[in-house]
Protein backbone atom coordinates (compact mmCIF):
# COMPACT_ATOMS: atom_id res chain seq x y z
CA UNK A 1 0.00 0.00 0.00
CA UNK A 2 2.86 2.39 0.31
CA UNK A 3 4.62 2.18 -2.80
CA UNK A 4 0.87 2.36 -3.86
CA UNK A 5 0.36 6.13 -2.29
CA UNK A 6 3.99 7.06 -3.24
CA UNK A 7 3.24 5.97 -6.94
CA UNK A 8 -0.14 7.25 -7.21
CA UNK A 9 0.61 10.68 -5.10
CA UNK A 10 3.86 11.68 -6.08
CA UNK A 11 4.39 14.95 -5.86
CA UNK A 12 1.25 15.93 -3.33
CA UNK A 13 2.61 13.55 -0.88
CA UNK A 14 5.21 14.89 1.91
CA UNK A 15 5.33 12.40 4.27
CA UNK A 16 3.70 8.93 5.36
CA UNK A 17 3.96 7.93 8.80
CA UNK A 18 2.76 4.49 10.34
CA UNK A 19 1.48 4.19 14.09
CA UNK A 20 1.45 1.19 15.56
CA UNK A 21 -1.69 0.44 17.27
CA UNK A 22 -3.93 -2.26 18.77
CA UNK A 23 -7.40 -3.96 18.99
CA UNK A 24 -7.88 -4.01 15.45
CA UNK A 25 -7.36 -0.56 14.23
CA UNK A 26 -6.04 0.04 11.15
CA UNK A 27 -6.81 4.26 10.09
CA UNK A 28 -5.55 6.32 7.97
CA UNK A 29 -5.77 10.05 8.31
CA UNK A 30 -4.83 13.26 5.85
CA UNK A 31 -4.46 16.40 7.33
CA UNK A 32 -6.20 15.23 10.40
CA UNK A 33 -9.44 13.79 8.81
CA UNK A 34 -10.49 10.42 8.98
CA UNK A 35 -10.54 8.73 5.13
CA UNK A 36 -10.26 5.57 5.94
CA UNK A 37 -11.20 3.18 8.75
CA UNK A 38 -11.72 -0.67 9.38
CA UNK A 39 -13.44 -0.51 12.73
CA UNK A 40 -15.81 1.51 10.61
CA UNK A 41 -16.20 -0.85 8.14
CA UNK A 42 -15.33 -3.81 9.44
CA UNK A 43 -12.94 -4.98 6.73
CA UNK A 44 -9.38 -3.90 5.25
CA UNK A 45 -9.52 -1.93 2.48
CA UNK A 46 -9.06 -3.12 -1.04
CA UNK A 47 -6.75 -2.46 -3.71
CA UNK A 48 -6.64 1.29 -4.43
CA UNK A 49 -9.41 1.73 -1.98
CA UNK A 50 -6.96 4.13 0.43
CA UNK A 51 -5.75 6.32 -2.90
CA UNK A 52 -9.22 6.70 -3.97
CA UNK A 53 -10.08 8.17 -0.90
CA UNK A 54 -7.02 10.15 -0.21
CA UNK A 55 -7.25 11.66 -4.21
CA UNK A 56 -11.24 12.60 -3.20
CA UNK A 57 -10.51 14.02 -0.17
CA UNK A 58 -7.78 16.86 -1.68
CA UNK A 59 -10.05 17.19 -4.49
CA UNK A 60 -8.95 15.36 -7.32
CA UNK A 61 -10.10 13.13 -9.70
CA UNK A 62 -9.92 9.48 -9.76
CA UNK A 63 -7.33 8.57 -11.95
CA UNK A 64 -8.32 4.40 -11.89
């Protein structure tokens, strides 16, 4: 998934940084906001799923 966001952000992406947590998180956050989470929906995300979400949430278009 990283060399996934790197790829497919290049250029709008500064930094990624992983937190370790526990009881079956797994989150990921841009600029502070919540884009993705499993406890939400109750499943990992899919292939692309994260970029798709990061690319809508800074307003661009889905380049899949």
């Amino acid at each position: 998934m990283t060399a996934e966001l790197l790829t497919g952000l290049k250029g709008r992406l500064e930094t990624v940084t992983l937190v370790p947590s526990s009881g079956g998180r797994f989150e990921v956050t841009v600029d502070g906001q919540l884009v993705y989470s499993k406890l939400e929906t109750g499943r990992f995300p899919e292939d692309g799923e994260v970029l798709r979400r990061i690319r809508a949430h800074l307003g661009e278009p889905d380049a899949s």
